[in-house]
C-alpha atoms as a PDB file:
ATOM      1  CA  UNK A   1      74.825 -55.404 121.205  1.00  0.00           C
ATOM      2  CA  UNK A   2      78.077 -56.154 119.098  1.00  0.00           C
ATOM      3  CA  UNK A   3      79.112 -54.303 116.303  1.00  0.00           C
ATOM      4  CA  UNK A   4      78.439 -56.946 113.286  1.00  0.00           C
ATOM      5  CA  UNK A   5      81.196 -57.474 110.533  1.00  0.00           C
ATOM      6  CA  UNK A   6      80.930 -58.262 106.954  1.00  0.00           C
ATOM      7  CA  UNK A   7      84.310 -60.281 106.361  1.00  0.00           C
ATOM      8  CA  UNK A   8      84.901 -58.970 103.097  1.00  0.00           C
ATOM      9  CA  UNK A   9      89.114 -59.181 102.904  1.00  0.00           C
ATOM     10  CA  UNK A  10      91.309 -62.380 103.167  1.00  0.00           C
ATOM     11  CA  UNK A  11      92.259 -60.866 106.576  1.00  0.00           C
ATOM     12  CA  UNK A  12      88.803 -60.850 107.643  1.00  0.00           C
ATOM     13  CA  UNK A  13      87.504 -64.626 106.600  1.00  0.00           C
ATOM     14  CA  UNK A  14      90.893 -66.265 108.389  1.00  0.00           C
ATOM     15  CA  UNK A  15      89.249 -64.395 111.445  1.00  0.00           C
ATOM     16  CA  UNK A  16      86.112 -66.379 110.966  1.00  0.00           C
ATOM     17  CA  UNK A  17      88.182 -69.467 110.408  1.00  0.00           C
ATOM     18  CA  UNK A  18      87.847 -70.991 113.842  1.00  0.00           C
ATOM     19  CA  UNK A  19      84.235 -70.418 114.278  1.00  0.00           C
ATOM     20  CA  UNK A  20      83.832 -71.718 110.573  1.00  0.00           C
ATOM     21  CA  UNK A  21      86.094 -74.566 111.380  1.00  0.00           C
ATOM     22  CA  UNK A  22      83.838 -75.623 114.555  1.00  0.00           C
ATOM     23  CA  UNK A  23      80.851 -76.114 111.861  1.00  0.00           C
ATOM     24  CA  UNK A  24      82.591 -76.883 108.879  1.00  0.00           C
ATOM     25  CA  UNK A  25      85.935 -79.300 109.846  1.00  0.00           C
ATOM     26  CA  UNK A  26      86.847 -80.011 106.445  1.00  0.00           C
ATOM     27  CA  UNK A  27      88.007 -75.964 106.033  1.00  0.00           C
ATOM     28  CA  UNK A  28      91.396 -75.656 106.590  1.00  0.00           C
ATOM     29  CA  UNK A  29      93.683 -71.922 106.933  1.00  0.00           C
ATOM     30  CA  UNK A  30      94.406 -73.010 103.456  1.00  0.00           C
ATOM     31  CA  UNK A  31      91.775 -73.272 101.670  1.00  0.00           C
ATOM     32  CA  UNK A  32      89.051 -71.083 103.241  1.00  0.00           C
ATOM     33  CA  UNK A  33      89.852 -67.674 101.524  1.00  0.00           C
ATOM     34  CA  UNK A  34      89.822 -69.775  98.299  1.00  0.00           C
ATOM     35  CA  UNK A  35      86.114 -71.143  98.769  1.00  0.00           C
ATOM     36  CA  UNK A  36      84.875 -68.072 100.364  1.00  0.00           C
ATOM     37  CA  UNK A  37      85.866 -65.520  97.909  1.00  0.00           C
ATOM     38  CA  UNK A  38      84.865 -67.815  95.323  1.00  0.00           C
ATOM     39  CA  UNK A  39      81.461 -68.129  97.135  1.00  0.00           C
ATOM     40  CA  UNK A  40      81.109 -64.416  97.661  1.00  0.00           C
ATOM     41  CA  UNK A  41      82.021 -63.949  93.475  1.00  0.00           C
ATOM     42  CA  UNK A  42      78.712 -65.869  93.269  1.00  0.00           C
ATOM     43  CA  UNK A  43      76.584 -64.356  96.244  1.00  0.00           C
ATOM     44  CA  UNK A  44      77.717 -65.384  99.418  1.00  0.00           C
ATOM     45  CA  UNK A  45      77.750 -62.670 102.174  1.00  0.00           C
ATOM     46  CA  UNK A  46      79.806 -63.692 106.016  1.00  0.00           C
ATOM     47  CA  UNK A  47      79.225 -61.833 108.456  1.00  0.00           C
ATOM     48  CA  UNK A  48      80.441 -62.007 112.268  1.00  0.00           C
ATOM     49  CA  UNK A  49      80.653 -61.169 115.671  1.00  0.00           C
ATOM     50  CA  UNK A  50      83.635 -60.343 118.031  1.00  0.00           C
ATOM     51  CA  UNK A  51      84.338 -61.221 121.786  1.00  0.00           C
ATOM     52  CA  UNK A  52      88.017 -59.619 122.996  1.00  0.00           C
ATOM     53  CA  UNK A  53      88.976 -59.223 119.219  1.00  0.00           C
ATOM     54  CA  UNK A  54      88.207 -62.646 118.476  1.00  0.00           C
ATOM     55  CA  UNK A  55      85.206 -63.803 115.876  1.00  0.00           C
ATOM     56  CA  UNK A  56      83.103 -65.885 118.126  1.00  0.00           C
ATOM     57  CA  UNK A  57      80.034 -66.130 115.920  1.00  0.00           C
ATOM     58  CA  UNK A  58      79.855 -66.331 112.349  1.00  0.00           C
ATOM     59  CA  UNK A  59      76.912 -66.543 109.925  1.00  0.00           C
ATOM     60  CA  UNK A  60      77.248 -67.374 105.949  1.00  0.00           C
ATOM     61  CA  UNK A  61      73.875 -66.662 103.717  1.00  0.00           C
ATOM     62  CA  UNK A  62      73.165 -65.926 100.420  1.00  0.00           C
ATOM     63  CA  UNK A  63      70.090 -64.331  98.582  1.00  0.00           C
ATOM     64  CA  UNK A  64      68.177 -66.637  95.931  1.00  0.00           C
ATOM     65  CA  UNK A  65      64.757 -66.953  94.749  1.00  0.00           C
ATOM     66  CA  UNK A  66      62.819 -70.353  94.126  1.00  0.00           C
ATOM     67  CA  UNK A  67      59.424 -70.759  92.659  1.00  0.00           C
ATOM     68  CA  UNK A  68      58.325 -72.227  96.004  1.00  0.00           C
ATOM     69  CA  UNK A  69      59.389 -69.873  98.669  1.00  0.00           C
ATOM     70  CA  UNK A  70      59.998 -66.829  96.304  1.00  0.00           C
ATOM     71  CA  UNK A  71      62.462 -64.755  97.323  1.00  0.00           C
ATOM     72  CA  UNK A  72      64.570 -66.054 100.389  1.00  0.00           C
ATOM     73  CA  UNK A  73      67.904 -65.472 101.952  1.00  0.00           C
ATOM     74  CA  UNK A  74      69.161 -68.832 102.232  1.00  0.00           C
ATOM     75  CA  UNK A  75      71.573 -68.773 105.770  1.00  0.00           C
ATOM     76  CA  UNK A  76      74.245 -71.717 105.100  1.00  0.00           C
ATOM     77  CA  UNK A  77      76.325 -71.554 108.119  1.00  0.00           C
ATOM     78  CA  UNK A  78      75.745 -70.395 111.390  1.00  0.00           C
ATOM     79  CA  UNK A  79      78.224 -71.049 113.979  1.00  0.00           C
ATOM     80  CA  UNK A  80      79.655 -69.935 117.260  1.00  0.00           C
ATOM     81  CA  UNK A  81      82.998 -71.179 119.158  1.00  0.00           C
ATOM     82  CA  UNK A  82      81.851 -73.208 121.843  1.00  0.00           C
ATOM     83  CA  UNK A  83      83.357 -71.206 124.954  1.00  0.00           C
ATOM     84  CA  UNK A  84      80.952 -68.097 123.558  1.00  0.00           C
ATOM     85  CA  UNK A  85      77.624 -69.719 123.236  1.00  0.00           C
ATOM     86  CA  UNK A  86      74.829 -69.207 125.616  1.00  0.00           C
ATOM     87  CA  UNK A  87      75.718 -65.153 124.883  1.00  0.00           C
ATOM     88  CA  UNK A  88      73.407 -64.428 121.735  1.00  0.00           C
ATOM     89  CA  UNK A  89      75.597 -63.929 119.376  1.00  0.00           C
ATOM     90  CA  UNK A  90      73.998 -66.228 116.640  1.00  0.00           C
ATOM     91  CA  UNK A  91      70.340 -65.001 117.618  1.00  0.00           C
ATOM     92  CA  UNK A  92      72.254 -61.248 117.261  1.00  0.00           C
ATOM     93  CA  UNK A  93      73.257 -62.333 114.083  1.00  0.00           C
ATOM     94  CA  UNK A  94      70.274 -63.964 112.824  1.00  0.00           C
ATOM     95  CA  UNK A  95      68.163 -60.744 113.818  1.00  0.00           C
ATOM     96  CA  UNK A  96      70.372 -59.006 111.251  1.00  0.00           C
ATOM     97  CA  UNK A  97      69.951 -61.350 108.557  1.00  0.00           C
ATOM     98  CA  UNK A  98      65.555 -61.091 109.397  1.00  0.00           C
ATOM     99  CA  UNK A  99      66.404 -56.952 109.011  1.00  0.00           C
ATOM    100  CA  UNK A 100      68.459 -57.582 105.939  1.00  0.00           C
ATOM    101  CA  UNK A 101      65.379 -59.886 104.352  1.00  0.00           C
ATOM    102  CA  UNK A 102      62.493 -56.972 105.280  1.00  0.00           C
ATOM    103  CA  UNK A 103      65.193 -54.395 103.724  1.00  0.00           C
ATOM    104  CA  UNK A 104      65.669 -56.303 100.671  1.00  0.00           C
ATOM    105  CA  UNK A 105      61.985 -57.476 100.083  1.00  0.00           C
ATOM    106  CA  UNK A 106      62.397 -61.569 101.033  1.00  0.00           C
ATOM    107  CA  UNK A 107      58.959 -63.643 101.295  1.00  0.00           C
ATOM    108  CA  UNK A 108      61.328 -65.926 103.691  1.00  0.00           C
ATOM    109  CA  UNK A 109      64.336 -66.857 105.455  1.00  0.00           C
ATOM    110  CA  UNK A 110      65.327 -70.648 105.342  1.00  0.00           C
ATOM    111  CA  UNK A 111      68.448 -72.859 106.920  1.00  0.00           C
ATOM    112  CA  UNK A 112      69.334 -76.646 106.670  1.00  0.00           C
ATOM    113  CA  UNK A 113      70.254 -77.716 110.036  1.00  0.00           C
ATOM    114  CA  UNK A 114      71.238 -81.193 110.871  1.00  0.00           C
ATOM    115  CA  UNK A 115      69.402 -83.718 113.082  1.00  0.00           C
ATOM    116  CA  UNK A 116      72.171 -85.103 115.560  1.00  0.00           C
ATOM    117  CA  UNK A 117      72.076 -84.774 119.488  1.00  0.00           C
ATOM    118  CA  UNK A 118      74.652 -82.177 118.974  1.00  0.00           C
ATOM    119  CA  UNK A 119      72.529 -79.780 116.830  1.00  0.00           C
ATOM    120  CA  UNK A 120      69.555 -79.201 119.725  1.00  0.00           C
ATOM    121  CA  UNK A 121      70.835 -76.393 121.062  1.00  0.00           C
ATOM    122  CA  UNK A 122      70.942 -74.549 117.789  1.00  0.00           C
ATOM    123  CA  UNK A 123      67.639 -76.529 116.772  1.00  0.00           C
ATOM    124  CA  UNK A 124      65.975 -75.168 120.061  1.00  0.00           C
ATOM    125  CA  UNK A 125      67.345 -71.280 119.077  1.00  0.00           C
ATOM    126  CA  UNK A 126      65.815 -71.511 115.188  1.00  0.00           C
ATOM    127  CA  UNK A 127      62.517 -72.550 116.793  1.00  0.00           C
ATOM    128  CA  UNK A 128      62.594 -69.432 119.603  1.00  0.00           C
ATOM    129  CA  UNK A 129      63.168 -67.245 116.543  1.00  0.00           C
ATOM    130  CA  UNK A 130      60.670 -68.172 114.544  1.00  0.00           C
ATOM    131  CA  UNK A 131      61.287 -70.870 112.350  1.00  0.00           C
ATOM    132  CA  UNK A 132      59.515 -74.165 111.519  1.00  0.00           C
ATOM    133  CA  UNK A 133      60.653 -76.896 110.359  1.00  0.00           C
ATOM    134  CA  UNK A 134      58.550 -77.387 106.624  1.00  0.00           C
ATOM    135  CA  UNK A 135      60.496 -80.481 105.120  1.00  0.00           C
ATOM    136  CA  UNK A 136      62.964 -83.061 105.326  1.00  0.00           C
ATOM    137  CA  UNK A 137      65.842 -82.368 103.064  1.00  0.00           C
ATOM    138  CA  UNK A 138      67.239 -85.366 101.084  1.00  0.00           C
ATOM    139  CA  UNK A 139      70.445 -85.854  99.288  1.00  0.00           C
ATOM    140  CA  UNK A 140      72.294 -88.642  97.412  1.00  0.00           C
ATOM    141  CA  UNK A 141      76.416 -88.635  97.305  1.00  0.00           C
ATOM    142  CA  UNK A 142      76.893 -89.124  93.365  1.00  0.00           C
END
């Protein structure tokens, strides 16, 4: 098992910024420190995982409470670089966010994950650890 890394300097999140890219393509070197730090001045924890000094996996979450699942980390990014799937990094990582919810006294752990051919694999890994799918999640571009 891999040592895993809270990216808590500028250093740090430009590590993650491949693995972020791969998920999130609108990041550029530019502007990720910007929205991350300002993310993690309102909650946002990134953590990751390293192959030969590289970050191959990376996993974004926050902790919030909602009337209807209670307390909940909420995991908004979960991502690994495409030559280091297959190697359970992001089920490594997601074991650590579970411990992180018992430690911390969560009802729940919930992700958004979208619905295209691409996203089975990952949609195929949530189910093996444990989630279901509860809801469909709707938005509207304003």
């Amino acid at each position: 098992m891999n040592n895993i890394i809270s990216a808590n300097t500028d250093a740090d999140i430009l590590k993650c910024y491949d693995v972020m890219h791969e998920l999130r393509p609108h990041l550029t070197r530019e502007n990720i420190c910007g929205i991350i730090t300002g993310f993690m001045s309102r909650g946002y924890h990134l953590v990751y995982l390293e192959d030969d000094g590289k970050a191959a996996c990376a996993a974004g979450f926050r902790f919030t409470e909602h009337l209807h699942w209670g307390k909940v980390i909420y995991v908004d990014d979960l991502s690994s670089l495409p030559g280091y799937r297959g190697k359970g990094y992001a089920s490594q990582l997601l074991e650590y966010i579970f411990d992180l919810a018992r430690k911390n006294d969560c009802d729940e752990v919930h992700l958004d994950s979208g619905c295209g051919v691409h996203r089975y694999d990952a949609h195929r890994l949530y189910i093996k650890k444990g989630f279901n799918i509860t809801s469909f999640h709707f938005a509207k571009k304003i």
